[in-house]
PDB file of N, CA and C in Angstrom:
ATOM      1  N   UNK A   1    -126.344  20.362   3.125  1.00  0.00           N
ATOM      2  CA  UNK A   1    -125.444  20.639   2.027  1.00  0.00           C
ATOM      3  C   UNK A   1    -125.562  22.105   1.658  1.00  0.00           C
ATOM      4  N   UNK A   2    -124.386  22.806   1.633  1.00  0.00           N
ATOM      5  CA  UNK A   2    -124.579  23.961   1.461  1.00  0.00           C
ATOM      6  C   UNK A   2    -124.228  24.490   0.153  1.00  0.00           C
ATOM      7  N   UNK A   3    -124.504  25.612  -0.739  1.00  0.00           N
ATOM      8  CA  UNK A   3    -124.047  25.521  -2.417  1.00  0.00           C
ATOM      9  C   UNK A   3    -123.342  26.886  -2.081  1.00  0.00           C
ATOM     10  N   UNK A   4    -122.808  26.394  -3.179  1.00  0.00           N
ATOM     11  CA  UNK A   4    -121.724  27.913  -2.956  1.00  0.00           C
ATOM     12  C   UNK A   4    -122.639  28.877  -4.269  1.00  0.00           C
ATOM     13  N   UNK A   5    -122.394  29.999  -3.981  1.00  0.00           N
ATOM     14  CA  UNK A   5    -123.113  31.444  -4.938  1.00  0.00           C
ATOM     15  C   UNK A   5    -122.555  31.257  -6.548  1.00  0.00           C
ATOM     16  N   UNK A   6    -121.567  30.107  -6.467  1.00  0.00           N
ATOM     17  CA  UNK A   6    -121.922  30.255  -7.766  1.00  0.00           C
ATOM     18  C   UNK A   6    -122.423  29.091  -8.518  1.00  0.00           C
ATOM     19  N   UNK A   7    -122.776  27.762  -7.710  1.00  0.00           N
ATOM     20  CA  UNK A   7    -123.951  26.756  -8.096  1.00  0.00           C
ATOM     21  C   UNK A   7    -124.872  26.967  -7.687  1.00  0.00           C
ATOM     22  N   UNK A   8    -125.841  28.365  -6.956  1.00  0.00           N
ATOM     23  CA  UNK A   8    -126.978  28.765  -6.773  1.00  0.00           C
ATOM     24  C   UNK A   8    -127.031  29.531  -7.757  1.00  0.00           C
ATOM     25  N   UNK A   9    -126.030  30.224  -8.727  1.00  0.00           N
ATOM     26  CA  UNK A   9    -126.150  31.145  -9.833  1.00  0.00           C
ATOM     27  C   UNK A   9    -126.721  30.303 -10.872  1.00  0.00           C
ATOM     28  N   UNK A  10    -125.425  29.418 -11.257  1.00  0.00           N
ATOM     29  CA  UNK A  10    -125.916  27.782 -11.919  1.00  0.00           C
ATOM     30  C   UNK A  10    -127.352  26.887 -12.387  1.00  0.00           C
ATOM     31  N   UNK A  11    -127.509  26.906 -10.784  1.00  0.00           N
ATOM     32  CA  UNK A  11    -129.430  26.387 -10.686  1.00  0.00           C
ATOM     33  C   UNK A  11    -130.186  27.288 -11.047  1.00  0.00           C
ATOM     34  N   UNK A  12    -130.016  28.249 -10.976  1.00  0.00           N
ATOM     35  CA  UNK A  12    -131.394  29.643 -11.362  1.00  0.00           C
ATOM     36  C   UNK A  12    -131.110  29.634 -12.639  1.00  0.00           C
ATOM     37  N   UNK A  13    -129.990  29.811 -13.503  1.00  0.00           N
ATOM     38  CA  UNK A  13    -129.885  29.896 -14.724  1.00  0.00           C
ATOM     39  C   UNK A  13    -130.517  28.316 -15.291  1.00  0.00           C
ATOM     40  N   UNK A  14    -129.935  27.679 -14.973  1.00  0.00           N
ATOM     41  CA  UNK A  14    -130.807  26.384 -15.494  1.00  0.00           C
ATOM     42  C   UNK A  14    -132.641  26.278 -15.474  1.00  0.00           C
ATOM     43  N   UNK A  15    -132.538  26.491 -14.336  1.00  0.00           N
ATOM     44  CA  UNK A  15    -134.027  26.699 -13.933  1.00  0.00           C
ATOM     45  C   UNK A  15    -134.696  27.282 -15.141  1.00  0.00           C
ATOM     46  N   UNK A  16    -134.195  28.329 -15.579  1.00  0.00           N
ATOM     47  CA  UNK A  16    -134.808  29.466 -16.721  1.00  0.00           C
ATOM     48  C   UNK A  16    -134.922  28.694 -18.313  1.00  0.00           C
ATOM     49  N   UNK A  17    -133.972  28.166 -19.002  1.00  0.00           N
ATOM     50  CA  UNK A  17    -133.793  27.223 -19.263  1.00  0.00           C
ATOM     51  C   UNK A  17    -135.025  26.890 -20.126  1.00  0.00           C
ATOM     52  N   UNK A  18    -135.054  27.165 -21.522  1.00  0.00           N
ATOM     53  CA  UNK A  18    -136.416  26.694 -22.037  1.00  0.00           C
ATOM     54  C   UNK A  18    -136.056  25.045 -22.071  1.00  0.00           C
ATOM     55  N   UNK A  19    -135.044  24.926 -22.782  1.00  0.00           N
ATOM     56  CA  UNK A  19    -134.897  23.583 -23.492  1.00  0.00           C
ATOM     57  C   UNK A  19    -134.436  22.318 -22.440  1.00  0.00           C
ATOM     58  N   UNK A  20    -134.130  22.805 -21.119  1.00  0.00           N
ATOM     59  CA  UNK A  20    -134.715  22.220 -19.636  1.00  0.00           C
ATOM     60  C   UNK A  20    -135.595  21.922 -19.476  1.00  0.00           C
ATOM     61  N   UNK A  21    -136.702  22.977 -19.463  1.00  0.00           N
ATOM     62  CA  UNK A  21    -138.399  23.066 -19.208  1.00  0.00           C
ATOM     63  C   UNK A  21    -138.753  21.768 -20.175  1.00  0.00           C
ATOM     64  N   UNK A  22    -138.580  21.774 -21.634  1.00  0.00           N
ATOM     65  CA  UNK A  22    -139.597  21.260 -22.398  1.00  0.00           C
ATOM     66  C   UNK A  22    -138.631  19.472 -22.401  1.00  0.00           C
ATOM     67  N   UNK A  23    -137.320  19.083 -21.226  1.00  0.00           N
ATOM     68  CA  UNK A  23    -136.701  17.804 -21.591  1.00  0.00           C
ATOM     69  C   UNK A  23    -137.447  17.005 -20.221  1.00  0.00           C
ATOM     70  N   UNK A  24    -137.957  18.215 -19.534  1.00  0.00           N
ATOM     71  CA  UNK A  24    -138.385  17.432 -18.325  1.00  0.00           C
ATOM     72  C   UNK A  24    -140.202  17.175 -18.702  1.00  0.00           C
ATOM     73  N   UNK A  25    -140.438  18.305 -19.316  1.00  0.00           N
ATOM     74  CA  UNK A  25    -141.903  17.655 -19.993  1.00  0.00           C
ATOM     75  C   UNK A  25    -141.989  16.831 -20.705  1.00  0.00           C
ATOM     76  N   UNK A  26    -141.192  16.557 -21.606  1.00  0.00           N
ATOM     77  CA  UNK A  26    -140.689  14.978 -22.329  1.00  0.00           C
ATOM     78  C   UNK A  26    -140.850  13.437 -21.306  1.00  0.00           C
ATOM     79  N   UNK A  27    -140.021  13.823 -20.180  1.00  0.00           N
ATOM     80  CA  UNK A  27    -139.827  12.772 -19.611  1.00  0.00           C
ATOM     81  C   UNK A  27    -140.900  12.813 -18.787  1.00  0.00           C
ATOM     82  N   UNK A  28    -141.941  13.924 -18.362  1.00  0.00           N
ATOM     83  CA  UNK A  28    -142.801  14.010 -17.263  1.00  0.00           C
ATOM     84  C   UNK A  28    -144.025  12.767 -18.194  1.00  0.00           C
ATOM     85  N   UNK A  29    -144.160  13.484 -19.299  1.00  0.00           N
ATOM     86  CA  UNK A  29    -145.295  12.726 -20.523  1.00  0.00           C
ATOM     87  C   UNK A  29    -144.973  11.125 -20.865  1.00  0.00           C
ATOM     88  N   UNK A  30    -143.951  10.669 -20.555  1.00  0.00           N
ATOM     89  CA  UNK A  30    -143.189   9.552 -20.502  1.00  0.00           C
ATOM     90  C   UNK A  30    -143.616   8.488 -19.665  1.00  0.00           C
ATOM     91  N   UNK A  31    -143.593   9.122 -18.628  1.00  0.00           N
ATOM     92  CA  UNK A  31    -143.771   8.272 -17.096  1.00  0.00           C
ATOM     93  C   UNK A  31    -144.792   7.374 -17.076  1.00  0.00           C
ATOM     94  N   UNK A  32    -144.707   6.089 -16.508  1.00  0.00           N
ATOM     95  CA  UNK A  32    -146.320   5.918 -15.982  1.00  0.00           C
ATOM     96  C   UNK A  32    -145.470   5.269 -15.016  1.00  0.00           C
ATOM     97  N   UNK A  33    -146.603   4.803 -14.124  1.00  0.00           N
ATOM     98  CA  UNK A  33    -146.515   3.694 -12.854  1.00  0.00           C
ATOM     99  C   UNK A  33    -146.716   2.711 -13.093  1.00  0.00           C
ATOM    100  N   UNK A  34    -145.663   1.982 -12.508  1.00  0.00           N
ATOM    101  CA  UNK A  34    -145.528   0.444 -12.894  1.00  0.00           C
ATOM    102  C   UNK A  34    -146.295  -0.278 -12.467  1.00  0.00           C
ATOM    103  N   UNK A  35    -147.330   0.306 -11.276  1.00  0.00           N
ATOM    104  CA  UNK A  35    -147.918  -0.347 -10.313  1.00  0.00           C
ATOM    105  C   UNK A  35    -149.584  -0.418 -10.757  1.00  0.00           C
ATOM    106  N   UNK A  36    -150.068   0.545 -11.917  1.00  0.00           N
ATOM    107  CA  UNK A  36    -151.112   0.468 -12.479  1.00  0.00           C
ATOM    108  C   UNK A  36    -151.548  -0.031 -13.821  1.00  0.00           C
ATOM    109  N   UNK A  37    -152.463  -0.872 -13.917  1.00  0.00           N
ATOM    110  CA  UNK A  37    -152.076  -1.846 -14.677  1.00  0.00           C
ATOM    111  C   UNK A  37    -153.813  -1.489 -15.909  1.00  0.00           C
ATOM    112  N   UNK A  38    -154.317  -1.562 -16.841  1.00  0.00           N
ATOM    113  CA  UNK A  38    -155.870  -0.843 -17.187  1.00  0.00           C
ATOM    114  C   UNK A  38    -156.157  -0.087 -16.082  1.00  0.00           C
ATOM    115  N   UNK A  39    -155.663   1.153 -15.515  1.00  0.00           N
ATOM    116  CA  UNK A  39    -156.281   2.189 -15.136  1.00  0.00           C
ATOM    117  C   UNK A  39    -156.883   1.430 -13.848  1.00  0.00           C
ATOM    118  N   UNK A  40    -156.288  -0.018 -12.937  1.00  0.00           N
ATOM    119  CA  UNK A  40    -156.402  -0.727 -11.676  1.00  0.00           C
ATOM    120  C   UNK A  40    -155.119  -0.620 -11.154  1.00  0.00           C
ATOM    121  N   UNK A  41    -154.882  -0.263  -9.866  1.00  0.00           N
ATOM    122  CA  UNK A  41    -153.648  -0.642  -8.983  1.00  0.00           C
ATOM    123  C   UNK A  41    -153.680  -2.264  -8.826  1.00  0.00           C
ATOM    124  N   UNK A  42    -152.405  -3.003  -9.770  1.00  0.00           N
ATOM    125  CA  UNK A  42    -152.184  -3.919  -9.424  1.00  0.00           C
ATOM    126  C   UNK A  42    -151.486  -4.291  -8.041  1.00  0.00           C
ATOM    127  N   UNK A  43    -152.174  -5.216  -6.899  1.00  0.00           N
ATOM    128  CA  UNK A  43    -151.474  -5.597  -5.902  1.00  0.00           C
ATOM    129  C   UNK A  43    -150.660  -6.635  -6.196  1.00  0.00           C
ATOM    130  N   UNK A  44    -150.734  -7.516  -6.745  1.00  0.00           N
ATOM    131  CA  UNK A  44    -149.572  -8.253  -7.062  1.00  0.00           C
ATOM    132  C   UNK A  44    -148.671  -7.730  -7.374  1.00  0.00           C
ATOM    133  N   UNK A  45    -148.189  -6.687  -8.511  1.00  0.00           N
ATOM    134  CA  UNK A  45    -147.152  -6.466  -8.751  1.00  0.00           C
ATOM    135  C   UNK A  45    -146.581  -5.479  -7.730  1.00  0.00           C
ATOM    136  N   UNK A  46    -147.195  -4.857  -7.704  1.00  0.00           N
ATOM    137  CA  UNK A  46    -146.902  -4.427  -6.075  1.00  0.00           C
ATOM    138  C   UNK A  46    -146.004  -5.095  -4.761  1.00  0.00           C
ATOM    139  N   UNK A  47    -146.499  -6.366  -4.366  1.00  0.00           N
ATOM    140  CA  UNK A  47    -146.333  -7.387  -3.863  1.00  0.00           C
ATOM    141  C   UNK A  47    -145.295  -7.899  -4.153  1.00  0.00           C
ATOM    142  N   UNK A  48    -145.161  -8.071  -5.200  1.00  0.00           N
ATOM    143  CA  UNK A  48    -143.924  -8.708  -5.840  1.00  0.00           C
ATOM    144  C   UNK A  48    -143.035  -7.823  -5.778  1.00  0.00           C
ATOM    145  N   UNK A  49    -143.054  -6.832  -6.188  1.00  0.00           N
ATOM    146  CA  UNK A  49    -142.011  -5.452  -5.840  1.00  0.00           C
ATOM    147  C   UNK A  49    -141.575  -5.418  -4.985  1.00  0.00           C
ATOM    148  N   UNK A  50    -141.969  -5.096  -3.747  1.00  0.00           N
ATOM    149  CA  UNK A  50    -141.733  -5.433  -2.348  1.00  0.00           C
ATOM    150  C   UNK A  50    -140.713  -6.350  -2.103  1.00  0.00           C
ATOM    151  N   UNK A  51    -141.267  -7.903  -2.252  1.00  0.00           N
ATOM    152  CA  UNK A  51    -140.278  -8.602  -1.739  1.00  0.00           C
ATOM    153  C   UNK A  51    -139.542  -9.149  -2.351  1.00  0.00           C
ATOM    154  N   UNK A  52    -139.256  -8.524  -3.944  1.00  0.00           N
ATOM    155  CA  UNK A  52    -137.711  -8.335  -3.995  1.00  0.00           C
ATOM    156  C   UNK A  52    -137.066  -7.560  -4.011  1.00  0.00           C
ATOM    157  N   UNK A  53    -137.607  -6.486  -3.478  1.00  0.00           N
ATOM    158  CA  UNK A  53    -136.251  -5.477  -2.961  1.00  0.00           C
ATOM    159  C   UNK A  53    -136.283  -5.567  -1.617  1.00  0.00           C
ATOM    160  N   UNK A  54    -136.584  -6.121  -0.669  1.00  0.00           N
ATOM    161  CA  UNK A  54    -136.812  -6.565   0.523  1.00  0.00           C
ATOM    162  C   UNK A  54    -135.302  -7.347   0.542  1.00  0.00           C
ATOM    163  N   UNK A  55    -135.666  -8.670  -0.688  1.00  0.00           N
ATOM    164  CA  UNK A  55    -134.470  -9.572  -0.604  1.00  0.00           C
ATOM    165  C   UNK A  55    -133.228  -8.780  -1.088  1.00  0.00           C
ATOM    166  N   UNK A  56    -133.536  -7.800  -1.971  1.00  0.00           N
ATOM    167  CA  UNK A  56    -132.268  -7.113  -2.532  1.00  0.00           C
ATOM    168  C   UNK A  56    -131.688  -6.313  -1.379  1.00  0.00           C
ATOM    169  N   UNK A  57    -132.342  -5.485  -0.291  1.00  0.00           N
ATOM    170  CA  UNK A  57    -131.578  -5.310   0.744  1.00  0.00           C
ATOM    171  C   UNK A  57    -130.826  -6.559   1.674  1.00  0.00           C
ATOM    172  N   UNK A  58    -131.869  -6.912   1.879  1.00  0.00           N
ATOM    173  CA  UNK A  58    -131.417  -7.905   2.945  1.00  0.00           C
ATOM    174  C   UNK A  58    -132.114  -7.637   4.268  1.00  0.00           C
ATOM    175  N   UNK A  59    -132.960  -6.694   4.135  1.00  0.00           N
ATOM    176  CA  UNK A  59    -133.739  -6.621   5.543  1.00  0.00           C
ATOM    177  C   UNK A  59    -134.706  -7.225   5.659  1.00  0.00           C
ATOM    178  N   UNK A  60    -134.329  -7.752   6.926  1.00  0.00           N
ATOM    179  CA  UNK A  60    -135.334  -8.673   8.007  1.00  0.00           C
ATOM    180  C   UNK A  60    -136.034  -7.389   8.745  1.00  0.00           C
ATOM    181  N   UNK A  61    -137.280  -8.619   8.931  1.00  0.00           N
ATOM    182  CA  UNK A  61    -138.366  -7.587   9.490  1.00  0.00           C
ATOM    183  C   UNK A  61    -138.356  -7.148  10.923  1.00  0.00           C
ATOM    184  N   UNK A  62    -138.677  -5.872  11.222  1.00  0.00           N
ATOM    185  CA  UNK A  62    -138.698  -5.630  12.551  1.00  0.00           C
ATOM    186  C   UNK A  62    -140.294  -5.810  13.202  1.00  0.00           C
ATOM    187  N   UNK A  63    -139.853  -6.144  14.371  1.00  0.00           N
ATOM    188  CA  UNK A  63    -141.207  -6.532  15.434  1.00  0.00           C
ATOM    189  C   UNK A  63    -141.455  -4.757  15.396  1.00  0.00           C
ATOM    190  N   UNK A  64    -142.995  -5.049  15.947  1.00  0.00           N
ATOM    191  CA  UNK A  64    -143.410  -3.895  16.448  1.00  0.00           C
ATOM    192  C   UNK A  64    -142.474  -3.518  17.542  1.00  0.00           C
ATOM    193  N   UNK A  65    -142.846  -2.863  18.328  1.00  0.00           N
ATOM    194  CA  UNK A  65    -142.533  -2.432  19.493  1.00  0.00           C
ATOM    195  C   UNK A  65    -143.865  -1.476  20.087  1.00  0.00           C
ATOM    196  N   UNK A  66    -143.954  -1.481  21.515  1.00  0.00           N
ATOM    197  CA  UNK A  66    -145.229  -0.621  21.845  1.00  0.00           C
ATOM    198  C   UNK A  66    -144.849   1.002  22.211  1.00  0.00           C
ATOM    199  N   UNK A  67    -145.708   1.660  21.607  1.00  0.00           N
ATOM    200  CA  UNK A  67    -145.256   2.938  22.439  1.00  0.00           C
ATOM    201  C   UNK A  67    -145.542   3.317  23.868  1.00  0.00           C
ATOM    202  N   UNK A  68    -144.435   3.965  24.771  1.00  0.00           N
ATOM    203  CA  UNK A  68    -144.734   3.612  26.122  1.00  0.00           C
ATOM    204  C   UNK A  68    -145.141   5.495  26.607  1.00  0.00           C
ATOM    205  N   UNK A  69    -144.825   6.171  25.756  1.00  0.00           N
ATOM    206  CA  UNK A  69    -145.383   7.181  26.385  1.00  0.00           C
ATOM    207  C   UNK A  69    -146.883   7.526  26.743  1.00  0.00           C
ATOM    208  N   UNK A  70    -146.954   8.425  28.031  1.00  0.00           N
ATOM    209  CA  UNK A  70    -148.102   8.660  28.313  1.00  0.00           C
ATOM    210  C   UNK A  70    -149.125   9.944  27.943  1.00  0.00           C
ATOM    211  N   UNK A  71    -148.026  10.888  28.210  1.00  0.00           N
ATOM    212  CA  UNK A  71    -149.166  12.352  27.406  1.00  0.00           C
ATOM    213  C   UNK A  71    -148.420  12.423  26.203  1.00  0.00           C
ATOM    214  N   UNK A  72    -149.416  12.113  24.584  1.00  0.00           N
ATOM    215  CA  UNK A  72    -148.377  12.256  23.777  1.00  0.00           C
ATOM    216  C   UNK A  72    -149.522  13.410  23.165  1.00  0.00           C
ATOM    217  N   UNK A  73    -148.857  14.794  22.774  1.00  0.00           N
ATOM    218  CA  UNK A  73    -149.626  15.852  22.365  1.00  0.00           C
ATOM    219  C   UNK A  73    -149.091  16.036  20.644  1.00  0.00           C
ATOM    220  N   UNK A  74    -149.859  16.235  20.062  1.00  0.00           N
ATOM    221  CA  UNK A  74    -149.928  16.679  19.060  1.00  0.00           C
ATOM    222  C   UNK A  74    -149.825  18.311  18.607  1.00  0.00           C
TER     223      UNK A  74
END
C-alpha cells in the first residue's frame, strides 16, 4: 500500500499530536489480557478461545505434512 505525500504529511502530524500520545496511553493503561487470570495464564480460557473461533471460522484441521527437503540451510 502506498500513501500519497499528503497522508504521510497527515501521519507525522498526528504522530506529534499530544492529545494522540496521552488517548493511546489511556487505552494502553486500560488493557489487560484476557488470558491471565490472578497474575496465572489461564489454559482453559485459552482453550476455550481457540475453539470457538476455530468454529467461528470454520476451519478444519490440517494434517501435518513432512518436510521433504534435503539441505535445508539456515
Amino acid at each position: 500500500m502506498k500513501l500519497s505525500e499528503q497522508a504521510k504529511k497527515e501521519l507525522l502530524e498526528l504522530a506529534k499530536s499530544d492529545s494522540f500520545k496521552k488517548d493511546i496511553e489511556s487505552l494502553r493503561s486500560q488493557w489487560k489480557n484476557p488470558f491471565i487470570k490472578n497474575g496465572r495464564v489461564d489454559v482453559d480460557a485459552y482453550i476455550e478461545f481457540v475453539t470457538q473461533f476455530n468454529e467461528f471460522i470454520n476451519h478444519m484441521q490440517k494434517g501435518l505434512t513432512p518436510m521433504v527437503d534435503v539441505k535445508m540451510k539456515l
